[in-house]
C-alpha atoms as a PDB file:
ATOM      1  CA  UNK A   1      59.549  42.483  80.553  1.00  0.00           C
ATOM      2  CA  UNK A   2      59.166  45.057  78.190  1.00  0.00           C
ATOM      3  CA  UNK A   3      56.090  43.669  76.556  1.00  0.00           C
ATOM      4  CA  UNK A   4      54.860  42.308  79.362  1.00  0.00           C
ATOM      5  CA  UNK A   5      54.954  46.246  80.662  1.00  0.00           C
ATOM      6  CA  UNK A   6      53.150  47.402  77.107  1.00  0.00           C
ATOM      7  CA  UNK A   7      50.574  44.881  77.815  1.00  0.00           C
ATOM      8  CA  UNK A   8      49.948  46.711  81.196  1.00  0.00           C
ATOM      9  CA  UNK A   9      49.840  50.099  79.856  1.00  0.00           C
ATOM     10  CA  UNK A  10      47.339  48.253  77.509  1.00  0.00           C
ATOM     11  CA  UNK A  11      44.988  47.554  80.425  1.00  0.00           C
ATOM     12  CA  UNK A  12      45.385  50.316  82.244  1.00  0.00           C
ATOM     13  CA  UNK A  13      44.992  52.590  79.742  1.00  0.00           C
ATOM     14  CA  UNK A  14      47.665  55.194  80.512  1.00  0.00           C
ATOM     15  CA  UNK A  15      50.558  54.615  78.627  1.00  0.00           C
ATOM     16  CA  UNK A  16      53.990  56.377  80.084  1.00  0.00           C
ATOM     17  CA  UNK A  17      55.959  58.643  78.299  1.00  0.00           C
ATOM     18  CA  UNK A  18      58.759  57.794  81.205  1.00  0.00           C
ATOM     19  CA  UNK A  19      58.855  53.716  80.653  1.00  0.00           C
ATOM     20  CA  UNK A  20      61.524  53.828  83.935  1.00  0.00           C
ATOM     21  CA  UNK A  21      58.533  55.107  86.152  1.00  0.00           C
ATOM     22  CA  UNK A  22      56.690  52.101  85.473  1.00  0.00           C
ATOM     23  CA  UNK A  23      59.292  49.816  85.819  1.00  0.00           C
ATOM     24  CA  UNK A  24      60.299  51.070  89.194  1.00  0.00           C
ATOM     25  CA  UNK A  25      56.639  50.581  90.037  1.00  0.00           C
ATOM     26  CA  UNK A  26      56.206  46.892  89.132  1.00  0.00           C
ATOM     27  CA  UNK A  27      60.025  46.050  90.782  1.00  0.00           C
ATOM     28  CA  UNK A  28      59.578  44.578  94.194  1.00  0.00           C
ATOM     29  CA  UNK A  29      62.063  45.473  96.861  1.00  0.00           C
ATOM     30  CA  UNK A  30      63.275  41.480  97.036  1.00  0.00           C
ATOM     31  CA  UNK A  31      63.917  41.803  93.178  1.00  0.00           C
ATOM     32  CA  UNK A  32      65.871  44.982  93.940  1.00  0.00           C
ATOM     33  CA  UNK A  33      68.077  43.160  96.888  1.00  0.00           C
ATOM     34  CA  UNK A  34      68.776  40.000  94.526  1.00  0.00           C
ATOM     35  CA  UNK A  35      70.278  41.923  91.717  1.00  0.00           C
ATOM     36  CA  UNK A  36      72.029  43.866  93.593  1.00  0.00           C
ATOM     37  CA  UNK A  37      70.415  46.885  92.407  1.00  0.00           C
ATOM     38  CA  UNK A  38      70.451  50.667  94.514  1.00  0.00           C
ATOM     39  CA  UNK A  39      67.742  50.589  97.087  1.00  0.00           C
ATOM     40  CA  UNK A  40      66.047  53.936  96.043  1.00  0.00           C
ATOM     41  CA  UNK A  41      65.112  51.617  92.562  1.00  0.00           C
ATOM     42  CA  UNK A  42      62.531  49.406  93.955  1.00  0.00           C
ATOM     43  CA  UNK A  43      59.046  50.540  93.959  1.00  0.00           C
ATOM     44  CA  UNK A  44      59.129  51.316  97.799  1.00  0.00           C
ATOM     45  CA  UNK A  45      59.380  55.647  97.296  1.00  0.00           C
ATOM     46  CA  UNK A  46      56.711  55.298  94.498  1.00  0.00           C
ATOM     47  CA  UNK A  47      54.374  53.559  97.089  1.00  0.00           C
ATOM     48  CA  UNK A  48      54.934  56.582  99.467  1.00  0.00           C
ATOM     49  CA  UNK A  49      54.227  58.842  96.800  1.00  0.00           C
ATOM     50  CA  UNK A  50      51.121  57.123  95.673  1.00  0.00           C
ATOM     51  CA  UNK A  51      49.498  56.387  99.126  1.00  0.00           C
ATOM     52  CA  UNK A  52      49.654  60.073  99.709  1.00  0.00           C
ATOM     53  CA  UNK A  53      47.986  61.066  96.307  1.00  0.00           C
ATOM     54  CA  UNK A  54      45.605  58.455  96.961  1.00  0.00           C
ATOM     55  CA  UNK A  55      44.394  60.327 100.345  1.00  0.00           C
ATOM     56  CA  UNK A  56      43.599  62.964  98.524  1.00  0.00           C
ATOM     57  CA  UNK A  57      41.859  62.354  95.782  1.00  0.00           C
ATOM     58  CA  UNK A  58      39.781  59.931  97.662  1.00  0.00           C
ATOM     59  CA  UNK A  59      39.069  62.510  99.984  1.00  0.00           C
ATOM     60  CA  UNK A  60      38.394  65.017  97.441  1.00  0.00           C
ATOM     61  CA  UNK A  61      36.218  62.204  95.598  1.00  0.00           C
ATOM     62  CA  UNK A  62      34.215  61.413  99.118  1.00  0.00           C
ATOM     63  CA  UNK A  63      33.484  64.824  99.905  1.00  0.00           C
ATOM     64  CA  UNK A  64      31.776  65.914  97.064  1.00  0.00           C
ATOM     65  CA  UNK A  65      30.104  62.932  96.151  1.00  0.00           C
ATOM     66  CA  UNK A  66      28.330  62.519  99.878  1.00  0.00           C
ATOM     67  CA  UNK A  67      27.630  65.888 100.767  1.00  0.00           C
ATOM     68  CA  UNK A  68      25.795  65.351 104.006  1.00  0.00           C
ATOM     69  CA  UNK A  69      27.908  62.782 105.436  1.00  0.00           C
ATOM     70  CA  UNK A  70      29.937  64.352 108.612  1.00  0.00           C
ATOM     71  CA  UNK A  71      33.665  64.063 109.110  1.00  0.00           C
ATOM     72  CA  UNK A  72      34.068  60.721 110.928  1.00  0.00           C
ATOM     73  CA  UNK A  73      31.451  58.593 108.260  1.00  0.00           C
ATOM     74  CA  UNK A  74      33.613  60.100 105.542  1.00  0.00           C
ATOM     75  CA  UNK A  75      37.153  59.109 107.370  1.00  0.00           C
ATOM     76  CA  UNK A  76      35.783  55.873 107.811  1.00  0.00           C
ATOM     77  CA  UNK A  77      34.382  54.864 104.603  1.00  0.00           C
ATOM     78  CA  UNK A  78      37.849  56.878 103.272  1.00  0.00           C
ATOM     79  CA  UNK A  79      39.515  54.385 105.781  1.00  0.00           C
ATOM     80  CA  UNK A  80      37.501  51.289 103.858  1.00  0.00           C
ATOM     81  CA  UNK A  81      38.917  52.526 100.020  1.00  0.00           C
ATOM     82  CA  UNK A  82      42.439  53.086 100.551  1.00  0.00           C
ATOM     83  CA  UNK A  83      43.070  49.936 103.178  1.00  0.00           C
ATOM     84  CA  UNK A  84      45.225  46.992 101.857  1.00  0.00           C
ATOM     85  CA  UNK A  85      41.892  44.618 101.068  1.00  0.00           C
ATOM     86  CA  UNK A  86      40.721  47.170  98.978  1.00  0.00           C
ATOM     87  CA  UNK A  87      43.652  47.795  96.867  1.00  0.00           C
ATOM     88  CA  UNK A  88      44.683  44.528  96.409  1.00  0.00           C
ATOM     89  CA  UNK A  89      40.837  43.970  95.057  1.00  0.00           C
ATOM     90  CA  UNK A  90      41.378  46.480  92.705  1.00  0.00           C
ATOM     91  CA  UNK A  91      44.973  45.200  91.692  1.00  0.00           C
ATOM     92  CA  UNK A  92      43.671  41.871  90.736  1.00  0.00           C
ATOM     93  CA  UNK A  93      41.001  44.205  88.186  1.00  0.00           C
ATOM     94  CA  UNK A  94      44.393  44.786  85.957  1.00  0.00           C
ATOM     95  CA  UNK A  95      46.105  41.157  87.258  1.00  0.00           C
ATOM     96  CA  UNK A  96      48.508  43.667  88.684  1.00  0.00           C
ATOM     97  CA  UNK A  97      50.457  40.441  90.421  1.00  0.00           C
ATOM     98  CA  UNK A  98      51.338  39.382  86.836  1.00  0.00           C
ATOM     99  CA  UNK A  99      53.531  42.155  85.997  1.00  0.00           C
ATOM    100  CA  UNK A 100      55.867  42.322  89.454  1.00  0.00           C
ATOM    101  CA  UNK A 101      59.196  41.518  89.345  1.00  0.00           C
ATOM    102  CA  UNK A 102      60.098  39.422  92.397  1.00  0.00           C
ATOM    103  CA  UNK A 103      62.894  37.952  94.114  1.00  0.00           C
ATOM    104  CA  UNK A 104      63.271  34.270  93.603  1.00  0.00           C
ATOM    105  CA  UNK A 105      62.203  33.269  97.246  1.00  0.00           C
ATOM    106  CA  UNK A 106      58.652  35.975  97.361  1.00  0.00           C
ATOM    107  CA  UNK A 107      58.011  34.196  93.941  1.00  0.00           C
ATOM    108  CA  UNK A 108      58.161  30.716  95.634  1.00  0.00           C
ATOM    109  CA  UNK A 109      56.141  31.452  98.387  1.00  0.00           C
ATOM    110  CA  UNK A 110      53.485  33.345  96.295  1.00  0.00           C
ATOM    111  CA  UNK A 111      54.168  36.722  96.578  1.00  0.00           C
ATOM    112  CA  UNK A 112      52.170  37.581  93.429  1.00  0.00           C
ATOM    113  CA  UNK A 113      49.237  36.708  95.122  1.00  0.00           C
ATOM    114  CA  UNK A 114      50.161  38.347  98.365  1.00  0.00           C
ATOM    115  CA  UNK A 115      47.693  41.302  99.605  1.00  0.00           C
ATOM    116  CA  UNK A 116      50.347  43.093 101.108  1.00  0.00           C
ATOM    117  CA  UNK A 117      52.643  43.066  97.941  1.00  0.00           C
ATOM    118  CA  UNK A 118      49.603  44.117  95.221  1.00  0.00           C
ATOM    119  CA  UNK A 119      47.988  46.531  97.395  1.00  0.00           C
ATOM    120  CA  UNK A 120      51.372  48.067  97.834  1.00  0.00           C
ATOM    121  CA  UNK A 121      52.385  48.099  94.085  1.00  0.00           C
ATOM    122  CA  UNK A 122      49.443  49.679  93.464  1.00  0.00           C
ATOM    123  CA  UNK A 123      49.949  52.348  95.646  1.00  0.00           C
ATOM    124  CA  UNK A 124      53.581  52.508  93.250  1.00  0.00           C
ATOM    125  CA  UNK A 125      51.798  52.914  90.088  1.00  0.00           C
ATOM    126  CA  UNK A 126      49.542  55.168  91.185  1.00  0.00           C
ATOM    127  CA  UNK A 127      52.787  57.546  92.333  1.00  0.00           C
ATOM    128  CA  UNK A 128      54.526  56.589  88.935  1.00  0.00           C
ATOM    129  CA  UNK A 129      51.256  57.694  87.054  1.00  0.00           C
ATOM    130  CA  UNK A 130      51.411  60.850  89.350  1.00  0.00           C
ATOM    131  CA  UNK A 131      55.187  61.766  88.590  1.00  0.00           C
ATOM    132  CA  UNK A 132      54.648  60.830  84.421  1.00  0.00           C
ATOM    133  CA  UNK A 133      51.539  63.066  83.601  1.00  0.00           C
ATOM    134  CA  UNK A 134      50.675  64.626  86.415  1.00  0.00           C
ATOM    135  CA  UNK A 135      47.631  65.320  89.005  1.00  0.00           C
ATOM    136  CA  UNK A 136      44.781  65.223  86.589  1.00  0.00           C
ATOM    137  CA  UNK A 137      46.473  61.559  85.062  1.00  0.00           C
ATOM    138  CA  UNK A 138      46.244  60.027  88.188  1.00  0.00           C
ATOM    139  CA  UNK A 139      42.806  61.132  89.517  1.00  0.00           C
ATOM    140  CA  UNK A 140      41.619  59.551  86.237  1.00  0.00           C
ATOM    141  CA  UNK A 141      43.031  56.459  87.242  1.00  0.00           C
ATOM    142  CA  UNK A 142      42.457  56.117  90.419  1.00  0.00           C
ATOM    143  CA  UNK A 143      38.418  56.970  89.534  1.00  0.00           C
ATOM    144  CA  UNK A 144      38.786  54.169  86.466  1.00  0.00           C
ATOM    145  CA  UNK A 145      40.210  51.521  88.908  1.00  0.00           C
ATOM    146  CA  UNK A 146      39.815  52.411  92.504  1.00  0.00           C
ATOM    147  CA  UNK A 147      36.467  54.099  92.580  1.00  0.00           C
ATOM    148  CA  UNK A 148      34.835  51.898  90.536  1.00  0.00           C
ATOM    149  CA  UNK A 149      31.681  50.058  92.114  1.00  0.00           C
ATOM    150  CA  UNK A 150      32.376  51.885  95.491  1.00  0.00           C
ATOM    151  CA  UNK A 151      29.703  51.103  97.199  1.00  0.00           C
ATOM    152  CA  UNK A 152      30.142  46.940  96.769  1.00  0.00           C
ATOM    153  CA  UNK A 153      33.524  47.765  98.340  1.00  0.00           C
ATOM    154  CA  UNK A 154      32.702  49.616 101.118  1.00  0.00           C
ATOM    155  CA  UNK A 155      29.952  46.556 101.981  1.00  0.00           C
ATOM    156  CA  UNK A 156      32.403  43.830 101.383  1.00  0.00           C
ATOM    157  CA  UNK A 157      35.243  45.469 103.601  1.00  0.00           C
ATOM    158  CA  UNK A 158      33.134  46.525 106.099  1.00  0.00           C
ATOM    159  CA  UNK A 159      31.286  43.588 106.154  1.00  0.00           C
ATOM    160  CA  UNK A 160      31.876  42.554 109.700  1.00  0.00           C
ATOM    161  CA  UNK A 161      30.570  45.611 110.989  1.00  0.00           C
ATOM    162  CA  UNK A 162      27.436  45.614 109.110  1.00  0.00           C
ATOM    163  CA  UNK A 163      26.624  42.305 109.698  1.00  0.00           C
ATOM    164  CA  UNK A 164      27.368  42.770 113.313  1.00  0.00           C
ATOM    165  CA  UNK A 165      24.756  45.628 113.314  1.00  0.00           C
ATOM    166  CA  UNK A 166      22.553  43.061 111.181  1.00  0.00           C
ATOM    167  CA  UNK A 167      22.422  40.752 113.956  1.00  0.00           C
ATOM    168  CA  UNK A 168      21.980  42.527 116.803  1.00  0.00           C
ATOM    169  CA  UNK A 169      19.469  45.167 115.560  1.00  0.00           C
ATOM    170  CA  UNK A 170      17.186  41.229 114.903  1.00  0.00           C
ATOM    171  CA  UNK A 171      16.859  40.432 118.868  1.00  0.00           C
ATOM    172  CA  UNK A 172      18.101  37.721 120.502  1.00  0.00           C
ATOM    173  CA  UNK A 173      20.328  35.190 119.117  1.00  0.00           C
ATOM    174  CA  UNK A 174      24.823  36.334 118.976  1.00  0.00           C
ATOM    175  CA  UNK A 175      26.706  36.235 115.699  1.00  0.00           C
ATOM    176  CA  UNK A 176      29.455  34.203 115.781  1.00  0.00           C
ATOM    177  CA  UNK A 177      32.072  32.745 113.049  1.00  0.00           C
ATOM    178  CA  UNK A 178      33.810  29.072 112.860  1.00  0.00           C
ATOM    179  CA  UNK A 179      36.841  28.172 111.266  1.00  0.00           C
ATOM    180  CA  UNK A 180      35.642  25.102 109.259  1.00  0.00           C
ATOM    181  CA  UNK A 181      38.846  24.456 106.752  1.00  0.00           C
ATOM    182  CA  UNK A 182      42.261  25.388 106.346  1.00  0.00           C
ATOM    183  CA  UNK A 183      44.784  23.984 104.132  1.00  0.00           C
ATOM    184  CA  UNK A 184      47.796  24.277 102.247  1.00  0.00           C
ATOM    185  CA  UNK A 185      51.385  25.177 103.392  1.00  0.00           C
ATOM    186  CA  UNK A 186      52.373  28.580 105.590  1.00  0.00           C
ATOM    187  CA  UNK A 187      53.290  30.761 103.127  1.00  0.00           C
ATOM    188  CA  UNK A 188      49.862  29.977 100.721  1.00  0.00           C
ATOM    189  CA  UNK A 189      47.049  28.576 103.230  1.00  0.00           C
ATOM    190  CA  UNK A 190      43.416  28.830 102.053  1.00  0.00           C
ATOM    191  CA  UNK A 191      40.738  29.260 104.981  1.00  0.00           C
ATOM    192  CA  UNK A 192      37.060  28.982 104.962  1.00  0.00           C
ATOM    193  CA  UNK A 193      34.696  30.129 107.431  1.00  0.00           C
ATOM    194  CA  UNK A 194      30.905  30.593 108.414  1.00  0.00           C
ATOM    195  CA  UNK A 195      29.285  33.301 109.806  1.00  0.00           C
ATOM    196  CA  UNK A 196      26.556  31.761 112.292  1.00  0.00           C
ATOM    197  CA  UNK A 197      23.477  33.418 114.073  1.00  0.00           C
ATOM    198  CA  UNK A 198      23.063  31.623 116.937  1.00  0.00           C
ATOM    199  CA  UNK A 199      23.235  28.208 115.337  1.00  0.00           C
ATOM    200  CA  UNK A 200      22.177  28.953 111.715  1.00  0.00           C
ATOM    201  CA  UNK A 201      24.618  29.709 109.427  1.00  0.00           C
ATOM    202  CA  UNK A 202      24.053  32.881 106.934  1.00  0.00           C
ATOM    203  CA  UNK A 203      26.871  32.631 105.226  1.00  0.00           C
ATOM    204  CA  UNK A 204      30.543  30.950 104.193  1.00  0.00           C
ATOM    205  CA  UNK A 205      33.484  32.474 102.676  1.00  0.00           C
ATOM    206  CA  UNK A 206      37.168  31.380 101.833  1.00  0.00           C
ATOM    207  CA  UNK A 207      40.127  33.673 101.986  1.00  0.00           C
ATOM    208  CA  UNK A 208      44.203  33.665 102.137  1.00  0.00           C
ATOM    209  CA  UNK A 209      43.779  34.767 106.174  1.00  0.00           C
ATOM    210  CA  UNK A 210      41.257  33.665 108.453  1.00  0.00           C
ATOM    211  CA  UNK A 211      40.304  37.586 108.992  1.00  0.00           C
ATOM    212  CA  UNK A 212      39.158  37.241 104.445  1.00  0.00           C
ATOM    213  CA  UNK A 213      37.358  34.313 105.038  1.00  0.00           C
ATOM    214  CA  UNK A 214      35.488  35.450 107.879  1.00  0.00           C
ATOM    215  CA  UNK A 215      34.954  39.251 105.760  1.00  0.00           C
ATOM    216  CA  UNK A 216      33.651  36.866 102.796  1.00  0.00           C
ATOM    217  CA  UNK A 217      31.365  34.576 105.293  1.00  0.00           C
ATOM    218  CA  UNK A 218      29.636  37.916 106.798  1.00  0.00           C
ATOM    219  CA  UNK A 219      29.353  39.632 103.479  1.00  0.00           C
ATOM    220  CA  UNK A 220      27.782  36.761 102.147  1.00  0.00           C
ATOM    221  CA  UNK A 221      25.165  36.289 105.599  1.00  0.00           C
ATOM    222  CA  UNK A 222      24.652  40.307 104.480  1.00  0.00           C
ATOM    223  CA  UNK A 223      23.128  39.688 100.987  1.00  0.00           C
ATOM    224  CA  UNK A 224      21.236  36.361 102.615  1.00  0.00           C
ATOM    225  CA  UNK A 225      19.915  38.439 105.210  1.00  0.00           C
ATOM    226  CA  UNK A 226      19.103  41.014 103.079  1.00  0.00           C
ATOM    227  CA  UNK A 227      17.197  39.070 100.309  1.00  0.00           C
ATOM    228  CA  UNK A 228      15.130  37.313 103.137  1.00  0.00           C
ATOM    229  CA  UNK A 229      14.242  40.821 104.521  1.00  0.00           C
ATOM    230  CA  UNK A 230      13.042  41.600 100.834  1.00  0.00           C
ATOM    231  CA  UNK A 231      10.933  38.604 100.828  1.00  0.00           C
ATOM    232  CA  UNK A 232       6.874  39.077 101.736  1.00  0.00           C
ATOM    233  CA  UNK A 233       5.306  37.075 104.283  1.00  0.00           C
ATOM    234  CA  UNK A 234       2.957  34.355 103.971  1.00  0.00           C
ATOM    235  CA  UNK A 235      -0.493  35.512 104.251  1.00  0.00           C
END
């Protein structure tokens, strides 16, 4: 595990002077109950710690880079960065997933690949980061690896929305999505979905929920409708 925990350090680009922080961050709380291990040694306190630095440097981050915006846009679009989509999209940046340690059953059932389970280790290593070299060590990382292409994110997780807005601000005909696969077993089903208006489709998507799919489905209608909006008319 060891060089497994260099060769994150290697991608992340911080290297820890305290190699128990980091370990701590990457052990999963079902790895902790399996060996038996104290509770307060899974990565569940550094989560806490890192969500809360995580507020505020994205706040910090959101209020000087759009100075006009007024309180709600900015909780919103503060809302969109630090939600569990989000983090596990940046997680999979680093292949965060690779490095967990996880109990024998979360490992079955694909707990590496698990939104809830990256999102929230990143959260850890963000508080480990915080606790090994300080404020200024983890604003730099969380700008390298959270903040990164900011405004993709914010379109992709509030795609729904957007498109929604799309749609109706065109006239007449609804949006509306359809479930059109789903496969796999319980614990690792792939969905895929279109986003219709009225009865054209815009867009398709897949995800690990229906709620992804749909999210990839209406950013996708988005950049159609977009382009096609771009595009001059016939004279």
């Amino acid at each position: 595990m060891n060089r497994q925990l260099k060769e994150l350090e290697q991608r992340t680009g911080y290297e820890f002077q305290n190699k128990k922080l980091l370990h701590q961050a990457m052990t999963h709380s079902s790895y902790a109950n399996e060996h038996h291990m104290d509770k307060s040694k899974c990565n569940e306190r550094l989560e806490f710690l890192g969500d809360a630095v995580l507020e505020v440097v994205s706040s910090d981050f959101l209020y000087h880079k759009y100075k006009k915006l007024p309180e709600g846009d900015l909780t919103k679009m503060r809302a969109s960065i630090v939600c569990e989509p989000t983090l596990a999209l940046c997680a999979g940046d680093i292949s965060l997933g690779e490095y967990l340690l996880l109990g024998k059953g979360e490992e079955a059932t694909g707990g590496r690949e698990r939104n809830s389970i990256v999102s929230d280790a990143m959260e850890a290593l963000i508080g480990a980061i915080y606790l090994d070299g300080g404020f200024a060590s983890a604003k730099e990382f969380i700008g390298q690896f959270i903040f990164n292409d900011i405004e993709h994110k914010q379109l992709f997780f509030d795609s729904k929305t957007i498109l929604q807005e799309m749609v109706q601000a065109m006239g007449e005909n609804p949006l509306s999505y359809e479930l059109i696969r789903e496969e796999g077993p319980d614990h690792n089903k792939l969905f895929e979905a279109r986003a219709l208006v009225g009865e054209t489709e815009v867009g398709r998507g897949t995800g690990r929920t229906k709620k992804a799919a749909e999210s990839m489905a209406a950013y996708r209608g988005i950049l159609k409708l977009r382009e096609e909006d771009q595009q001059p008319e016939n004279c």
